[in-house]
N, C-alpha and C. Protein backbone atom coordinates (compact mmCIF):
# COMPACT_ATOMS: atom_id res chain seq x y z
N UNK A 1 9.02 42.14 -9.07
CA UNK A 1 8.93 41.19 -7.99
C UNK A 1 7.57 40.51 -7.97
N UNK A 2 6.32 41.10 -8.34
CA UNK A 2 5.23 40.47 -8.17
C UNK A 2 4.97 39.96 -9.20
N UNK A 3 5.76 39.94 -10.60
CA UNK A 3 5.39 38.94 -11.35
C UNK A 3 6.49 37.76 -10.83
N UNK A 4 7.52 37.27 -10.56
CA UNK A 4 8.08 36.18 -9.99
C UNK A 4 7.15 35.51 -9.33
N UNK A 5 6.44 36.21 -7.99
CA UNK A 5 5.38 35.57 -6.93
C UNK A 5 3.97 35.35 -7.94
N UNK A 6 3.71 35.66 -9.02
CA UNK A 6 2.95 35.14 -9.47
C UNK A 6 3.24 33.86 -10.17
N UNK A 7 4.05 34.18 -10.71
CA UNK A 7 4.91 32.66 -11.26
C UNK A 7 4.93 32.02 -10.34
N UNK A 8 5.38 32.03 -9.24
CA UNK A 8 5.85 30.85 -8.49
C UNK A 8 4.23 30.18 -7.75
N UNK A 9 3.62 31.26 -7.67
CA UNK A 9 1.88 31.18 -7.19
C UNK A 9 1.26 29.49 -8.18
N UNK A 10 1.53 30.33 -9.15
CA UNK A 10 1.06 29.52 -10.62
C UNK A 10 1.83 27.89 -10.19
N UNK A 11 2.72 28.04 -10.42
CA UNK A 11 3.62 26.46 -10.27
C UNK A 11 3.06 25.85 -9.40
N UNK A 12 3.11 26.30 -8.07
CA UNK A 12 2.58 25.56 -6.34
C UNK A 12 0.94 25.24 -7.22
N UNK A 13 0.69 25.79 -7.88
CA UNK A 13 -1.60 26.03 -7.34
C UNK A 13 -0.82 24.79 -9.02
N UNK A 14 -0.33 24.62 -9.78
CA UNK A 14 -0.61 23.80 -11.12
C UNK A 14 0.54 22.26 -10.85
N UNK A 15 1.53 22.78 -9.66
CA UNK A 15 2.35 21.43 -9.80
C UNK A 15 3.40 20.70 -11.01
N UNK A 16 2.59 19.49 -11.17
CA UNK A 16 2.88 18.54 -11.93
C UNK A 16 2.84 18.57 -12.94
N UNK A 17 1.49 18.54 -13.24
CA UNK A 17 0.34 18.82 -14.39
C UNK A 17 1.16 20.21 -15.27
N UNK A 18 1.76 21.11 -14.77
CA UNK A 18 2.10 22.46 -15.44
C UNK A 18 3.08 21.79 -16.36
N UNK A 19 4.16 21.22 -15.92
CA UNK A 19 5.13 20.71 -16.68
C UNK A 19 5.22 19.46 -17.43
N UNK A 20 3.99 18.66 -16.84
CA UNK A 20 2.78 17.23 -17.78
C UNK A 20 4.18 15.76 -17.40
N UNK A 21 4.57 16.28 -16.18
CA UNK A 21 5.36 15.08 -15.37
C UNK A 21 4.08 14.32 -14.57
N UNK A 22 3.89 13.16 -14.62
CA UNK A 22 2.64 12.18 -13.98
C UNK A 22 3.75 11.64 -12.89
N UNK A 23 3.18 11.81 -11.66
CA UNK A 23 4.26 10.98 -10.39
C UNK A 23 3.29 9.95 -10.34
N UNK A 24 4.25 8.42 -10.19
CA UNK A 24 3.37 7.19 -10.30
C UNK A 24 3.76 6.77 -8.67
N UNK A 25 2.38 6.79 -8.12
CA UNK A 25 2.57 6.16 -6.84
C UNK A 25 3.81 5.07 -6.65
N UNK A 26 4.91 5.13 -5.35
CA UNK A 26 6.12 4.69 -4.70
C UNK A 26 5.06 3.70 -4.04
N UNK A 27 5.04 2.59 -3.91
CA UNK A 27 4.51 1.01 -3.52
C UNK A 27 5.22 0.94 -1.97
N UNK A 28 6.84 0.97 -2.41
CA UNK A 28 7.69 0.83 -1.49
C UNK A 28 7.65 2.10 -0.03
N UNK A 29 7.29 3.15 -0.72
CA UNK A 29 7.30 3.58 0.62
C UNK A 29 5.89 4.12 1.15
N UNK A 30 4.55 3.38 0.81
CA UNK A 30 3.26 3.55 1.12
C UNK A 30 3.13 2.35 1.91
N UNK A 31 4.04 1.12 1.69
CA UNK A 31 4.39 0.48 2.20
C UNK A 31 4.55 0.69 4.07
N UNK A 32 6.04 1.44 3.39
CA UNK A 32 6.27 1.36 4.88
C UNK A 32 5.72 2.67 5.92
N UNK A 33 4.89 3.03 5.32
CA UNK A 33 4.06 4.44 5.83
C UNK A 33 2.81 3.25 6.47
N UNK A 34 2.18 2.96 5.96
CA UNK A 34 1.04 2.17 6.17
C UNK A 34 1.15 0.58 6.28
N UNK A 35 2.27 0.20 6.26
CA UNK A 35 2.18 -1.22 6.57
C UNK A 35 2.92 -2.24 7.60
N UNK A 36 4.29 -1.36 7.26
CA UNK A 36 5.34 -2.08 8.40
C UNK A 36 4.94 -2.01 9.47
N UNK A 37 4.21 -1.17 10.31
CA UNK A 37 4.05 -0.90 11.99
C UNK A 37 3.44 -2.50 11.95
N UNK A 38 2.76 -3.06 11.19
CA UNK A 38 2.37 -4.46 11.67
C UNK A 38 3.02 -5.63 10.43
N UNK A 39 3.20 -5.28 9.80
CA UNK A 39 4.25 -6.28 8.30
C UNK A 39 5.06 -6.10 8.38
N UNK A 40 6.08 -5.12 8.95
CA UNK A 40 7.42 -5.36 9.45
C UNK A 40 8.13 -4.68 8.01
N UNK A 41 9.39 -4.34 7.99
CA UNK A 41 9.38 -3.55 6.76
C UNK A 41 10.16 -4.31 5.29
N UNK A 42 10.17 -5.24 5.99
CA UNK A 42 10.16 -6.59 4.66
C UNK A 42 9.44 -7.49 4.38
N UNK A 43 8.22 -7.24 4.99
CA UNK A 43 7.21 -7.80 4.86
C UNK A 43 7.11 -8.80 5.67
N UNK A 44 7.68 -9.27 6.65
CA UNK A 44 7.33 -10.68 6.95
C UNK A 44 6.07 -10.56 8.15
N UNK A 45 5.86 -9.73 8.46
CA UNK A 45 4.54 -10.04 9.89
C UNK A 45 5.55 -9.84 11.32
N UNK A 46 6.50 -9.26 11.31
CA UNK A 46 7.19 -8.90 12.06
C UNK A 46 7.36 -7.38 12.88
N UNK A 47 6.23 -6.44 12.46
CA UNK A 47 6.42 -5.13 12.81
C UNK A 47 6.89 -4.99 14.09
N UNK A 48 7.43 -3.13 14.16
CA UNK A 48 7.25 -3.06 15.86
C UNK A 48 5.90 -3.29 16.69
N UNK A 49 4.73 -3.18 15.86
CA UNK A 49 3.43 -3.32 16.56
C UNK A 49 2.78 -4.53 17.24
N UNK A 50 3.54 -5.63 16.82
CA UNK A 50 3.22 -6.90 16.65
C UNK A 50 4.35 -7.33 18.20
N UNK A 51 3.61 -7.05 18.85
CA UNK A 51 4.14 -8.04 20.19
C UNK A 51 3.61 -8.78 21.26
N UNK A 52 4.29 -9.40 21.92
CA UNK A 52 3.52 -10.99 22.74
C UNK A 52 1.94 -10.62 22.36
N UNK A 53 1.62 -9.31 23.36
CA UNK A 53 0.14 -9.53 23.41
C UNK A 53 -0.51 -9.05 22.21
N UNK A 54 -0.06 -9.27 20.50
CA UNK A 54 -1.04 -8.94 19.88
C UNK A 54 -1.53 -10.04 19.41
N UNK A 55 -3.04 -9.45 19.31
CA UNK A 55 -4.12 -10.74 19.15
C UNK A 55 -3.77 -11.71 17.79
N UNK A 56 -3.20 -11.03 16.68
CA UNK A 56 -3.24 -12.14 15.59
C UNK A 56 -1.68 -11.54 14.89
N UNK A 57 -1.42 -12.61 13.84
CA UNK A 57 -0.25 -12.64 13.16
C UNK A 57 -0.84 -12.53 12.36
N UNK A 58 0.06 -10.77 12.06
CA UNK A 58 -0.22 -10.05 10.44
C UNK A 58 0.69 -11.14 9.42
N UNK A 59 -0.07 -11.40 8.18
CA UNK A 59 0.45 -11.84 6.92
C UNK A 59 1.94 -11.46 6.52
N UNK A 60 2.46 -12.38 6.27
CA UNK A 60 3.99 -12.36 5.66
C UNK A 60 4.06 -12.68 4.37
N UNK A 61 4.08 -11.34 3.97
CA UNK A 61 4.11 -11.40 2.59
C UNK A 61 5.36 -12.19 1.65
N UNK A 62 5.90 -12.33 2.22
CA UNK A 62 7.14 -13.71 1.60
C UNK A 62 7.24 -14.73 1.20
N UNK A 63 5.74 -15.34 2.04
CA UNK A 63 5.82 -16.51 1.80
C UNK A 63 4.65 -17.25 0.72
N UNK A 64 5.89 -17.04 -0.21
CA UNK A 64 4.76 -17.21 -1.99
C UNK A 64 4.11 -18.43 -1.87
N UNK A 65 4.39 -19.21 -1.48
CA UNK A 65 2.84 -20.42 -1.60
C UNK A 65 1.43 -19.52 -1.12
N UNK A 66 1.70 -18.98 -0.13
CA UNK A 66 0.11 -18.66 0.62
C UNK A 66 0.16 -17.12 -0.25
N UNK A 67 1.22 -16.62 -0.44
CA UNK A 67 1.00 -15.27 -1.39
C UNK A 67 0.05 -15.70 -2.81
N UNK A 68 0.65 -16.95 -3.50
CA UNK A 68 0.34 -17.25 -5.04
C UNK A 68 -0.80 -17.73 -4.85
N UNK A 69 -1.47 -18.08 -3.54
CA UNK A 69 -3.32 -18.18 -3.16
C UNK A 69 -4.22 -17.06 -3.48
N UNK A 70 -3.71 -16.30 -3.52
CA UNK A 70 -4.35 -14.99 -3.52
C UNK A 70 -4.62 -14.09 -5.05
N UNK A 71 -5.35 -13.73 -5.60
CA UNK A 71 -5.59 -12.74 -6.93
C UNK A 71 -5.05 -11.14 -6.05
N UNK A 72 -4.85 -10.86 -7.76
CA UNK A 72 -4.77 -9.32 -7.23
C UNK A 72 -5.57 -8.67 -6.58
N UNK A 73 -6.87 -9.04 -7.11
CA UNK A 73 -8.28 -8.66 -6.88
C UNK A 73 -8.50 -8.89 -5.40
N UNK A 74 -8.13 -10.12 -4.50
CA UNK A 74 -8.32 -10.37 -3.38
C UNK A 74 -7.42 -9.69 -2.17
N UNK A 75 -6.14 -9.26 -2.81
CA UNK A 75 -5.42 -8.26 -2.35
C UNK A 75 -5.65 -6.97 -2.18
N UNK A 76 -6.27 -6.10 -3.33
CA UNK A 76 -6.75 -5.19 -3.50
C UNK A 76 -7.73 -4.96 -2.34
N UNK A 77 -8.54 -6.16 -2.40
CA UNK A 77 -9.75 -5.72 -1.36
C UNK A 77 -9.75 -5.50 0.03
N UNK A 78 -8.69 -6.40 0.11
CA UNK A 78 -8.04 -6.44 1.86
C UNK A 78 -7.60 -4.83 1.91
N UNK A 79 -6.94 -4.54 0.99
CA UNK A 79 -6.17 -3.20 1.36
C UNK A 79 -7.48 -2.24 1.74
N UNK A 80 -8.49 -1.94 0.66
CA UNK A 80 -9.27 -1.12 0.47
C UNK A 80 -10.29 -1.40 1.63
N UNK A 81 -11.00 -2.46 1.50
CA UNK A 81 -12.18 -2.70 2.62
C UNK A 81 -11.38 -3.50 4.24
N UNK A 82 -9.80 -4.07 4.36
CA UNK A 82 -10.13 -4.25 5.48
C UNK A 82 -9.77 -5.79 5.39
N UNK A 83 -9.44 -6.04 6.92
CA UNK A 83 -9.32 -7.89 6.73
C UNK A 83 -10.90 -8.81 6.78
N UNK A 84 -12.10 -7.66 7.59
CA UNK A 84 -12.97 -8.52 8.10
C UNK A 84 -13.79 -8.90 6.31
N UNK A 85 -13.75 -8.33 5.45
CA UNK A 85 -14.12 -8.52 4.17
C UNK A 85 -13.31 -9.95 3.33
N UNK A 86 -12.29 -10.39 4.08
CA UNK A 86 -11.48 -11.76 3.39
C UNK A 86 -11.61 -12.67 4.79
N UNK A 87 -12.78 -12.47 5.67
CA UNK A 87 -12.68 -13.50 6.87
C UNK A 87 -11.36 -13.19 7.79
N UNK A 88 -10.81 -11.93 7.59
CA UNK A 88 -9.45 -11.90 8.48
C UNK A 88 -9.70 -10.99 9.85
N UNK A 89 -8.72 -10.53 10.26
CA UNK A 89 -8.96 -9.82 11.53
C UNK A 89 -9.49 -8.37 11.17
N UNK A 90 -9.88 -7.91 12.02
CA UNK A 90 -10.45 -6.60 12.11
C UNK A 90 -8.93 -5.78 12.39
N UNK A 91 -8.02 -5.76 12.88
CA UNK A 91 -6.95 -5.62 13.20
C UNK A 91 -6.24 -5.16 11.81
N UNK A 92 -6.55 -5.83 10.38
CA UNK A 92 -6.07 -5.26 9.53
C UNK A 92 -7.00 -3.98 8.78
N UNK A 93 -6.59 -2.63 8.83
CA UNK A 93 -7.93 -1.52 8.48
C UNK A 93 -8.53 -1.40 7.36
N UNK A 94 -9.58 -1.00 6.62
CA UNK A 94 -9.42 -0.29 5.63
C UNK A 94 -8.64 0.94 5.02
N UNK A 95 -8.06 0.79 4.26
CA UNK A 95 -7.92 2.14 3.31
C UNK A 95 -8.06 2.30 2.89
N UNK A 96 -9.12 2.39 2.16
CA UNK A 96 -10.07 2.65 0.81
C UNK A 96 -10.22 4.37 0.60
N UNK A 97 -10.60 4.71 2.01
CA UNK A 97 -10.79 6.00 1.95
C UNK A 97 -9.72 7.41 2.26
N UNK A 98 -8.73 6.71 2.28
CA UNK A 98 -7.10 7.14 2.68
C UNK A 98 -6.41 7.43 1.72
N UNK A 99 -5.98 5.73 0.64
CA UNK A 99 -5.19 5.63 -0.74
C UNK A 99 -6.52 5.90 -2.25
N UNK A 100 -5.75 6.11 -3.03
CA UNK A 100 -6.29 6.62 -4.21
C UNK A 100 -6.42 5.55 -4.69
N UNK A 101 -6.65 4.98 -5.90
CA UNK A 101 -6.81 3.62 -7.12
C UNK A 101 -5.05 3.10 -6.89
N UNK A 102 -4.03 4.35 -7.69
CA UNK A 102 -2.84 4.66 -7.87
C UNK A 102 -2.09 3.53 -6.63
N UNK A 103 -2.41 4.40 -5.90
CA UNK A 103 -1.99 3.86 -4.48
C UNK A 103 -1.98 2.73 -3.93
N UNK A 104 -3.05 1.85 -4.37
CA UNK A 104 -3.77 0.82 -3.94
C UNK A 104 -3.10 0.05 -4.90
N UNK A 105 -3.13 0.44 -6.16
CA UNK A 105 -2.36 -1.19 -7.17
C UNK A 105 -1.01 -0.89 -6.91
N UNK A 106 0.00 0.40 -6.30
CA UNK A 106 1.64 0.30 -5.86
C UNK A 106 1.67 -0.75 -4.94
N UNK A 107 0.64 -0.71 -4.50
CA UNK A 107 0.63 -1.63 -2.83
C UNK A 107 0.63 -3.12 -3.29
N UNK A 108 -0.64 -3.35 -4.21
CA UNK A 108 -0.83 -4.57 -4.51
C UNK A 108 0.63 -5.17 -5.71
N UNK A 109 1.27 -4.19 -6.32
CA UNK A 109 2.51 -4.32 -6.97
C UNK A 109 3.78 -4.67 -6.24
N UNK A 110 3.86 -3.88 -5.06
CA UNK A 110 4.91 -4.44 -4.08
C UNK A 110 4.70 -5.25 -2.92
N UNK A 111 3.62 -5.98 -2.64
CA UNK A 111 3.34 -7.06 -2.27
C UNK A 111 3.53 -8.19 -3.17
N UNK A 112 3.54 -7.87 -4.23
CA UNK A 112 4.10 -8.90 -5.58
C UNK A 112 5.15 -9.26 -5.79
N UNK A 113 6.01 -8.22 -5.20
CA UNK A 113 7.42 -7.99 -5.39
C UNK A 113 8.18 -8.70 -4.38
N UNK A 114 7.36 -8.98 -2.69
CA UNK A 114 8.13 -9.00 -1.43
C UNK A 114 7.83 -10.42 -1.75
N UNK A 115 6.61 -11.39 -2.29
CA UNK A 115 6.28 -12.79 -2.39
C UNK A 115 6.99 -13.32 -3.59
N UNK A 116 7.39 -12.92 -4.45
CA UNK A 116 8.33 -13.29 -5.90
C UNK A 116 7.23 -14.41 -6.29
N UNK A 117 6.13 -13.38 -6.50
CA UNK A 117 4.99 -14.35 -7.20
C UNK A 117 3.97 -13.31 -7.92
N UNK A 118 2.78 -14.09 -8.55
CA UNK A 118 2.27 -13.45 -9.59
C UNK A 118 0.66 -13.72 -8.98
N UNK A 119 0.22 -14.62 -7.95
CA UNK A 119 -1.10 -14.90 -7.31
C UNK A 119 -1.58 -15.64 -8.73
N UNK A 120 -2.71 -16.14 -7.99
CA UNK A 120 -3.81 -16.86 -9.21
C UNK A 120 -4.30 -15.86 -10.03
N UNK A 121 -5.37 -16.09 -10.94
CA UNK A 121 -5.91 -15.33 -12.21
C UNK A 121 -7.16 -14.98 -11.33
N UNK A 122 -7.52 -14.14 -11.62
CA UNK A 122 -8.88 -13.52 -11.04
C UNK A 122 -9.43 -12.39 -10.45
């Protein structure tokens, strides 16, 4: 019996890595963990959070003209540092210190996905 519980010890404390399966950050549902309460969960700027009295209209990611304005790079940064770093509201947070690298380009990948665009080069 206590070699099983060591085995199974081993698996929990090694995971992933034991069996050399890499889990690639889900975009879609870091998404809606961290974004819909104010992007709504198709992105449009529609969340439940977003009512009469909120101060600004979160970004709708749909709408690829003002999406294909944007680099990855300028996306990225909003996520990580925050809106007041792209001149936007304070209202949008950082997560820099929350999401991993991983995390951060799923995000910037399925924001790619909700605008059916590719942003400028840069």
């Amino acid at each position: 019996m206590s070699r099983f519980f060591l085995m199974g010890l081993l698996m929990l404390i090694l995971g992933p890595t034991a069996t050399g399966v890499a889990q690639a950050a889900d975009g879609e549902k870091l998404f809606q963990f961290y974004c819909a309460q104010c992007h709504g969960t198709e992105g449009k700027g529609d969340g439940p959070n977003v009512t009469g009295d909120f101060p600004v209209d979160p970004r709708n990611f749909t709408e690829t003209a003002e999406m294909n304005k944007l680099s990855d790079a300028d996306i990225r940064n909003v996520i990580i540092d925050g809106g007041p770093i792209a001149d936007k509201s304070p209202m949008m947070p950082p997560w820099g210190k929350t999401l991993n690298d991983d995390e951060v380009e799923a995000l910037v990948q399925h924001l790619r996905q909700l605008c059916n665009c590719t942003g400028k080069a840069g």
